[in-house]
N, C-alpha and C. Protein backbone atom coordinates (compact mmCIF):
# COMPACT_ATOMS: atom_id res chain seq x y z
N UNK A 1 0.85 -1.17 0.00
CA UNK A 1 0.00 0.00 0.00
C UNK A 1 0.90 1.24 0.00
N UNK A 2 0.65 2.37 -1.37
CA UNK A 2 1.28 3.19 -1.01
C UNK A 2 1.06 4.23 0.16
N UNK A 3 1.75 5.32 0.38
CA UNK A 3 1.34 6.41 0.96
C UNK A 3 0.46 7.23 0.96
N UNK A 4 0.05 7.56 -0.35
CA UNK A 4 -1.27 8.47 -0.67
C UNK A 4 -2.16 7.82 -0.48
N UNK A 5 -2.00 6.41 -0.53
CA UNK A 5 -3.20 5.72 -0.49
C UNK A 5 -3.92 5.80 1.33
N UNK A 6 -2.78 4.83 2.25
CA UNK A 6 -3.05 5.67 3.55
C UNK A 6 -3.50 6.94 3.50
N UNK A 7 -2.97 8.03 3.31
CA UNK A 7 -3.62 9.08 3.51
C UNK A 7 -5.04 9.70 3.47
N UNK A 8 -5.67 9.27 1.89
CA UNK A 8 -7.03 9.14 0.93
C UNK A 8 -7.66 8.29 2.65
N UNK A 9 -7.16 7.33 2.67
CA UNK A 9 -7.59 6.40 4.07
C UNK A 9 -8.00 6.78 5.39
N UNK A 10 -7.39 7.89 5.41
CA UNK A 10 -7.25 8.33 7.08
C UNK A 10 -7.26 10.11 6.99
N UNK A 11 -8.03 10.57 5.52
CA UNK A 11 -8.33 11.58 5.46
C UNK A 11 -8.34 12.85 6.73
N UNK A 12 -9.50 11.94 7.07
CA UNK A 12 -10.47 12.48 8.58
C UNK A 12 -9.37 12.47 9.70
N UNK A 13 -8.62 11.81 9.52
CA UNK A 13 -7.31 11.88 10.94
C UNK A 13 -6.53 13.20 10.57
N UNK A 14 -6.46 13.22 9.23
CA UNK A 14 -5.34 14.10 8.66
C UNK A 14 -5.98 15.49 8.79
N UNK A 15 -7.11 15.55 8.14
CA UNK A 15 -7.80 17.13 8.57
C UNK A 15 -7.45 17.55 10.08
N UNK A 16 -8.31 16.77 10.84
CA UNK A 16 -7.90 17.13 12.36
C UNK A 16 -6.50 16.96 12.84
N UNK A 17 -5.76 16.59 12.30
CA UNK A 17 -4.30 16.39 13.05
C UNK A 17 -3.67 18.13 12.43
N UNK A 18 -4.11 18.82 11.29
CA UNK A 18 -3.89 20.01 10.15
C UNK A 18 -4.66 21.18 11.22
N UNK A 19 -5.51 20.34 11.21
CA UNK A 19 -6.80 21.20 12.12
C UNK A 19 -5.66 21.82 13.38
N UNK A 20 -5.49 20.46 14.35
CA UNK A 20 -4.79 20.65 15.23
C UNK A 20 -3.63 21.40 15.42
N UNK A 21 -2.48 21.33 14.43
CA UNK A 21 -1.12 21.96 14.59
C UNK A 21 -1.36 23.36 14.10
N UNK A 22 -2.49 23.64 12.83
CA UNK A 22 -2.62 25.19 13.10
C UNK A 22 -3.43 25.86 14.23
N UNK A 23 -4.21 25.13 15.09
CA UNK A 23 -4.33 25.72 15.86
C UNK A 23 -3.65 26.16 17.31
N UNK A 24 -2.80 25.04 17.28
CA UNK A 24 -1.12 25.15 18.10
C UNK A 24 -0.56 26.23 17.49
N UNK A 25 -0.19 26.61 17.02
CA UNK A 25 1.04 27.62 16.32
C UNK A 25 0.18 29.17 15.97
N UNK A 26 -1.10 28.93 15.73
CA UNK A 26 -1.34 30.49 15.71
C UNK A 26 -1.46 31.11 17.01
N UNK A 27 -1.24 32.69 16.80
CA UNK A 27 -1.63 33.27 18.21
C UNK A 27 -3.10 33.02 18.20
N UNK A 28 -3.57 33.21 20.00
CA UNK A 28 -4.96 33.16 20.63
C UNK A 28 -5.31 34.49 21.19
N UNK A 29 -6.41 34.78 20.87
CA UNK A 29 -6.63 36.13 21.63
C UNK A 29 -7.25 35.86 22.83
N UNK A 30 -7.15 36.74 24.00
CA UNK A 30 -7.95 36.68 25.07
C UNK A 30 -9.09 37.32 24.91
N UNK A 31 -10.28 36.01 24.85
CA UNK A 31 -11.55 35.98 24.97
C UNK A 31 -12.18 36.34 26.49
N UNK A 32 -12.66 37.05 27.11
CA UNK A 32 -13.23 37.49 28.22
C UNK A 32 -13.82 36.63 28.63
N UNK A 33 -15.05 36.69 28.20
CA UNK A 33 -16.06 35.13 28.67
C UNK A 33 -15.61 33.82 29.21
N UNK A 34 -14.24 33.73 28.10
CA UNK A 34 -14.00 32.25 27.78
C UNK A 34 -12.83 32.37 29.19
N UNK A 35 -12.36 33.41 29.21
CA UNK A 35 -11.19 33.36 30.24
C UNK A 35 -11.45 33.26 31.83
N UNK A 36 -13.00 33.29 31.83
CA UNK A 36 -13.90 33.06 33.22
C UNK A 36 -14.21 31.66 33.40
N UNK A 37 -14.06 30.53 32.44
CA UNK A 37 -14.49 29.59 32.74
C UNK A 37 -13.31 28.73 33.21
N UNK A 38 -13.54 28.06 34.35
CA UNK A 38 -12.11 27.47 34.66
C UNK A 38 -11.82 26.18 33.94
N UNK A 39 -10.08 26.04 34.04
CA UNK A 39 -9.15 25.77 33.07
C UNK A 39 -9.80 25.16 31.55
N UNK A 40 -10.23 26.65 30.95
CA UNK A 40 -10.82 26.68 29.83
C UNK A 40 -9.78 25.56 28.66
N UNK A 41 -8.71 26.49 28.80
CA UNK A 41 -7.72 25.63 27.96
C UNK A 41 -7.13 24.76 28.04
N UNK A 42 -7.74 23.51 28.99
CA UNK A 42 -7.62 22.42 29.20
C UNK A 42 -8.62 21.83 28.89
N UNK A 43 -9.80 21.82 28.63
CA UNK A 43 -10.93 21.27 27.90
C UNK A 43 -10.56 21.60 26.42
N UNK A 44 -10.33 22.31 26.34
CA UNK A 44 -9.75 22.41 24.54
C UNK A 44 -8.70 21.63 24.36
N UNK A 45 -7.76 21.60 24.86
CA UNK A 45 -7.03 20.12 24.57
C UNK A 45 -7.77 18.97 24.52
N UNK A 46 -8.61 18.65 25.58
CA UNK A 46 -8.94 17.47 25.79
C UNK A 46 -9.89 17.12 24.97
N UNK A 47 -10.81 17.81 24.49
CA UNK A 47 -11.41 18.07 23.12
C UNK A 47 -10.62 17.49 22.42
N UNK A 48 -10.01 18.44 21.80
CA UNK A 48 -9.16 18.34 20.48
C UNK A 48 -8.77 16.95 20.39
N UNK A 49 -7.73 16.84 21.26
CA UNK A 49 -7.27 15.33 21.30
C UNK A 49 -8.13 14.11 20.85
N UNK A 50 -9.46 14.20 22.15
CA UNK A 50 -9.95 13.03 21.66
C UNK A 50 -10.81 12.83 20.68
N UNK A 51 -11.00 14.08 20.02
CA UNK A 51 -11.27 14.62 18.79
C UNK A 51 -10.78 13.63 17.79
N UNK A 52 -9.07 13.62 17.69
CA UNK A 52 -8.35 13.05 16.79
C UNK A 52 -8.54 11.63 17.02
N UNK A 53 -8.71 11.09 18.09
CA UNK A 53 -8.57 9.68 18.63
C UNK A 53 -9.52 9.25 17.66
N UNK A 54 -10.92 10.17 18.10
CA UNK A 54 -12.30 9.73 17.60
C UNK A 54 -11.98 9.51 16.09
N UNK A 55 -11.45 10.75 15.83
CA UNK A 55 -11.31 10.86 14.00
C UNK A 55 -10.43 8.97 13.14
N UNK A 56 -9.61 8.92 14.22
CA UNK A 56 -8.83 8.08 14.03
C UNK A 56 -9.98 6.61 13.73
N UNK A 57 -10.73 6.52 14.58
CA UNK A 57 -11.31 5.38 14.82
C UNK A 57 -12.77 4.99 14.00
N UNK A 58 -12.87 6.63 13.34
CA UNK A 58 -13.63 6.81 12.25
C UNK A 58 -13.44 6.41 10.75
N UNK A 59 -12.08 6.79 10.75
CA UNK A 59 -11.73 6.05 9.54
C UNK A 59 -11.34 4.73 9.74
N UNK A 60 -10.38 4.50 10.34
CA UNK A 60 -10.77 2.62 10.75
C UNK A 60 -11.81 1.91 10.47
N UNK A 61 -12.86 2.39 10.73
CA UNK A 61 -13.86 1.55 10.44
C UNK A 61 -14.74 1.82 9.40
N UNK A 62 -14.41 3.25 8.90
CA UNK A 62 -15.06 3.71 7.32
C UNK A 62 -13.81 2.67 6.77
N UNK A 63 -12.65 2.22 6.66
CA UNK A 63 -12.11 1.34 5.76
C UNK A 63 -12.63 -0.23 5.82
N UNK A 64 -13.50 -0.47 6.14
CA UNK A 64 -14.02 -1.61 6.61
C UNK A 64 -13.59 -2.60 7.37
N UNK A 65 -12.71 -2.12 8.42
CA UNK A 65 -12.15 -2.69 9.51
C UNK A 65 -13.51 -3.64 10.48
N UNK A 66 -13.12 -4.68 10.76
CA UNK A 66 -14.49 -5.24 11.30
C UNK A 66 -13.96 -5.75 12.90
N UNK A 67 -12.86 -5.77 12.79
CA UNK A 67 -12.72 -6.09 14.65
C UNK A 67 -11.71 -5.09 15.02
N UNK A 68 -11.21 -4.93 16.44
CA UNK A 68 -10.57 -4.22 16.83
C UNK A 68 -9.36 -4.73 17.01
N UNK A 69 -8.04 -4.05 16.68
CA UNK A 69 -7.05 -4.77 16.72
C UNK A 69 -6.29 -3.65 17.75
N UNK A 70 -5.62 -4.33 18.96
CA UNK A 70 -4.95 -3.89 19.76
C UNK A 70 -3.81 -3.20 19.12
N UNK A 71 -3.09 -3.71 18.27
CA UNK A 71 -2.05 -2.46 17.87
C UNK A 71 -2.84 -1.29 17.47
N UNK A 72 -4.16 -1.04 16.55
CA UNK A 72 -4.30 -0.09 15.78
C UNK A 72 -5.21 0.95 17.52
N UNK A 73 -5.32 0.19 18.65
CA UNK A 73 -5.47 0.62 20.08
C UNK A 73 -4.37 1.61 20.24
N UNK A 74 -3.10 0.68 20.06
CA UNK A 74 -1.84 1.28 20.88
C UNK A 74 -1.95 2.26 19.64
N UNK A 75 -1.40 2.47 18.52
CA UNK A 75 -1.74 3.61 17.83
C UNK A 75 -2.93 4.45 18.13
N UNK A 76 -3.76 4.43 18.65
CA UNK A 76 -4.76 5.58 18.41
C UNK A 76 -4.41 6.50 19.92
N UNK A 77 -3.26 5.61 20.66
CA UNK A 77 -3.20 6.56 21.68
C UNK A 77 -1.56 7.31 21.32
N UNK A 78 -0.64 6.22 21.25
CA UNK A 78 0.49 6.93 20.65
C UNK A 78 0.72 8.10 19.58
N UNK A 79 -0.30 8.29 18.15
CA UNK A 79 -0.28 9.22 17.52
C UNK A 79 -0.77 10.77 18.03
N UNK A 80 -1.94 10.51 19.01
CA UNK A 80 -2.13 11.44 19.50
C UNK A 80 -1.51 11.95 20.23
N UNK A 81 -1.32 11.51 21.55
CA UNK A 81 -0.33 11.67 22.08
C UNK A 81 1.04 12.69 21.79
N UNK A 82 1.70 12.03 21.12
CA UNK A 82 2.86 12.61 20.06
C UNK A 82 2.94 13.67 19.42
N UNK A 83 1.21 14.27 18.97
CA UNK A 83 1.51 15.00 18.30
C UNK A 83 1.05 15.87 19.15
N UNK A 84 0.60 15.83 20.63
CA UNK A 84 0.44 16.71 21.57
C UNK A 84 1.79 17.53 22.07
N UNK A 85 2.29 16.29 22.32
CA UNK A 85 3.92 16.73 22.93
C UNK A 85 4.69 17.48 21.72
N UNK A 86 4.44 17.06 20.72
CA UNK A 86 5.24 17.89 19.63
C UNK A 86 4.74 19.27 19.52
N UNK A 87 3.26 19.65 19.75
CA UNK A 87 2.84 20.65 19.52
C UNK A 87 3.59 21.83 20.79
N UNK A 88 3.73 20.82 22.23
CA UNK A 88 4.03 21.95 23.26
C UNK A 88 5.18 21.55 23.02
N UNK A 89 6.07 21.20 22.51
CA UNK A 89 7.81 21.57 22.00
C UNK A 89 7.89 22.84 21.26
N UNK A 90 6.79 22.70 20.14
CA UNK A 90 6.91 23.73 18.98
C UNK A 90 6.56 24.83 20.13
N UNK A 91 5.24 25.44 20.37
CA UNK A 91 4.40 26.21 21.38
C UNK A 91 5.93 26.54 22.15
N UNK A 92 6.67 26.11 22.75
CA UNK A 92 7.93 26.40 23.55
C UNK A 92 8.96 26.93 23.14
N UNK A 93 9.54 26.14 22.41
CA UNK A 93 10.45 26.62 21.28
C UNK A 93 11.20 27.13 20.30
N UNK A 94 9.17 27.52 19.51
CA UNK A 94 9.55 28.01 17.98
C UNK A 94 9.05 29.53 18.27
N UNK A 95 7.99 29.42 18.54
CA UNK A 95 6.86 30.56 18.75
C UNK A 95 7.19 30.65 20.03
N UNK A 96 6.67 32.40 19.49
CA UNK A 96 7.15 33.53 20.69
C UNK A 96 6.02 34.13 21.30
N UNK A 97 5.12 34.12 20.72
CA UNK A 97 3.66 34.22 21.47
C UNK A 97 3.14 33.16 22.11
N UNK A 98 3.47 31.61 22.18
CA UNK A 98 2.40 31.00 22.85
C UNK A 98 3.76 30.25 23.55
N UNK A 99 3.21 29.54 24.89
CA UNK A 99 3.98 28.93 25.43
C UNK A 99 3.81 27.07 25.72
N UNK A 100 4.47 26.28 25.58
CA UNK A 100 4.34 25.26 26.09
C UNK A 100 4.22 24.73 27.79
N UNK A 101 2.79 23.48 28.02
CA UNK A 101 2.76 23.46 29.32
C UNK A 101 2.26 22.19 29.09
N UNK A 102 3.09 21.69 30.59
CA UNK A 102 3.26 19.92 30.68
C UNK A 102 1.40 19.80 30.96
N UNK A 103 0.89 20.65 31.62
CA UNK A 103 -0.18 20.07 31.90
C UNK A 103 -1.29 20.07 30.84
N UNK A 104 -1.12 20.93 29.86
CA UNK A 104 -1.98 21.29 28.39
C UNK A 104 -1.32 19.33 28.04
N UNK A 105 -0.63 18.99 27.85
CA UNK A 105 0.09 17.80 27.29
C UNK A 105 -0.86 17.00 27.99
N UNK A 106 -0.96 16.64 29.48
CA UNK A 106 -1.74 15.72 30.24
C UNK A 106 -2.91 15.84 29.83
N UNK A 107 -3.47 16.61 29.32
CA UNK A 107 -4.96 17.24 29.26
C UNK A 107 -5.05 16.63 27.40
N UNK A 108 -4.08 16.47 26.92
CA UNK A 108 -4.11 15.92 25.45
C UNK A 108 -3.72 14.48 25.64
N UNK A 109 -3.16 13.91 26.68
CA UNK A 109 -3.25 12.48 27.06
C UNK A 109 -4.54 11.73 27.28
N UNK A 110 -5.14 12.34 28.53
CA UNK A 110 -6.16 12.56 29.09
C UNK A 110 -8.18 12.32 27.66
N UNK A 111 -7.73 13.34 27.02
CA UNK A 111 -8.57 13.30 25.74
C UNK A 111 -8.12 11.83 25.24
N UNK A 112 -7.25 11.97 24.94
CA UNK A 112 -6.87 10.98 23.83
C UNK A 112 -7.37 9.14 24.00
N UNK A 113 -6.95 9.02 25.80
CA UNK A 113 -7.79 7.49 26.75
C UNK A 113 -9.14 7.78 26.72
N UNK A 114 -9.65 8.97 26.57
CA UNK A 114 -11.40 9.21 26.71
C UNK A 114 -11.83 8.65 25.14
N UNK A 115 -10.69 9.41 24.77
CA UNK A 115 -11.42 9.28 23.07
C UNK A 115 -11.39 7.92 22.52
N UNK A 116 -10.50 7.00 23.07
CA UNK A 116 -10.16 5.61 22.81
C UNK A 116 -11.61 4.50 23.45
N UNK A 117 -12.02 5.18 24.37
CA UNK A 117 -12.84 4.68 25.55
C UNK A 117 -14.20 4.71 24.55
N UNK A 118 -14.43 5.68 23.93
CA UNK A 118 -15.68 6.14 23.37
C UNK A 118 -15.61 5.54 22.27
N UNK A 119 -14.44 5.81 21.70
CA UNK A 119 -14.75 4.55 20.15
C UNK A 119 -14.77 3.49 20.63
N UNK A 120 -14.37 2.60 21.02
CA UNK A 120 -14.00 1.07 20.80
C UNK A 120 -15.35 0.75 21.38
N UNK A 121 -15.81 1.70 23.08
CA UNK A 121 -17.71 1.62 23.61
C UNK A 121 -18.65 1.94 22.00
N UNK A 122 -18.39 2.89 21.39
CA UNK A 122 -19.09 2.73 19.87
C UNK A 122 -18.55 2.29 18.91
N UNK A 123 -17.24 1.35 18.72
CA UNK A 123 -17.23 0.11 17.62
C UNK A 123 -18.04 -1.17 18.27
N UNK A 124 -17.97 -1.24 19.78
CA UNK A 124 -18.13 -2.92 19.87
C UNK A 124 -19.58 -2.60 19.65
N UNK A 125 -20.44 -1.45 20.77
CA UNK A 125 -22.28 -1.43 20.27
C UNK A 125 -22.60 -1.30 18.91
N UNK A 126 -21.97 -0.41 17.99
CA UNK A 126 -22.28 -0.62 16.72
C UNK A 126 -22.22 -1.70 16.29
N UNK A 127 -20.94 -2.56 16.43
CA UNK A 127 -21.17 -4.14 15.68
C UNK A 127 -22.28 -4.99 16.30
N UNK A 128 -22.12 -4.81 17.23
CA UNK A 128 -23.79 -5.40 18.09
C UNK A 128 -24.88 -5.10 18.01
N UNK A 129 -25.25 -4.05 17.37
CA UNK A 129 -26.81 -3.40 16.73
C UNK A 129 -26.62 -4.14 15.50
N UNK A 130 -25.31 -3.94 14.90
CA UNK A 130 -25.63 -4.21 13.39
C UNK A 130 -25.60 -5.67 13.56
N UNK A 131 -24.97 -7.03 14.03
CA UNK A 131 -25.12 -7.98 13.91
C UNK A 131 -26.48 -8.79 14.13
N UNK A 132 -26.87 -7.42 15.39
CA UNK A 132 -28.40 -8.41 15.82
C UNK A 132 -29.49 -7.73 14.52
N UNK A 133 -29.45 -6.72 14.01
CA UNK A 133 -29.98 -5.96 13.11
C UNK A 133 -30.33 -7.33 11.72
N UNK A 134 -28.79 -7.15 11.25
CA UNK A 134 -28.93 -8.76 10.31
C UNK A 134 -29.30 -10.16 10.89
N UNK A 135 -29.44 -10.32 12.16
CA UNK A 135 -30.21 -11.62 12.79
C UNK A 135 -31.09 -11.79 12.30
N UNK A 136 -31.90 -10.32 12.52
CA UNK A 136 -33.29 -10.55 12.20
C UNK A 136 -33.97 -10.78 10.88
């Protein structure tokens, strides 16, 4: 399988992972409202993240994946993951307006086991509606 082909594959991972790193790297303005709600910008990680997890587990099974395979598990937490920590390297590093923070990272860990939790709870019930669905 080539590369483009993965990609065409995992579209939906790729938007949100695009999604994700520009929204790492641009500046944020301070929103008033939003800056009253507590640790606002830790639900936006955790969002985001399991955002991607979800995205991840979407195309998996738009490719007609029919069981769950524990590596493509350990991947849906490792990619995310990774590209959390990469984002608060860059956020630290590169850019001079935003800063990197270990706990924004936990909070993209954090998403990422939720988001794993929620697909695989909606791959196994989906295959179980749909199997008893064709029972009938």
């Amino acid at each position: 399988m080539n590369s483009r082909h993965t990609l065409i594959k995992y579209i939906f991972t790729l938007t949100i992972t695009i999604a994700i790193i520009i929204l790492s790297i641009i500046p944020t303005p301070e929103v008033e409202p939003l800056t009253r709600v507590p640790l606002f910008d830790k639900w936006v990680h955790f969002i985001m993240y399991g955002s991607l997890t979800c995205a991840m587990w979407i195309d998996y099974r738009k490719n007609k994946n029919r069981n769950i395979s524990l590596m493509f598990c350990a991947l849906s937490i490792v990619y995310p993951s990774l590209v959390g920590g990469l984002m608060e390297i860059v956020q630290e590093h590169i850019t001079t307006y935003r800063s990197g923070d270990i706990i924004d990272f936990y909070a993209d860990v954090v998403g990422t086991i939720i988001g794993l939790i929620l697909s695989v709870t909606f791959f196994i019930t989906h295959k179980k509606i749909k199997h008893r669905h064709n029972g009938q």
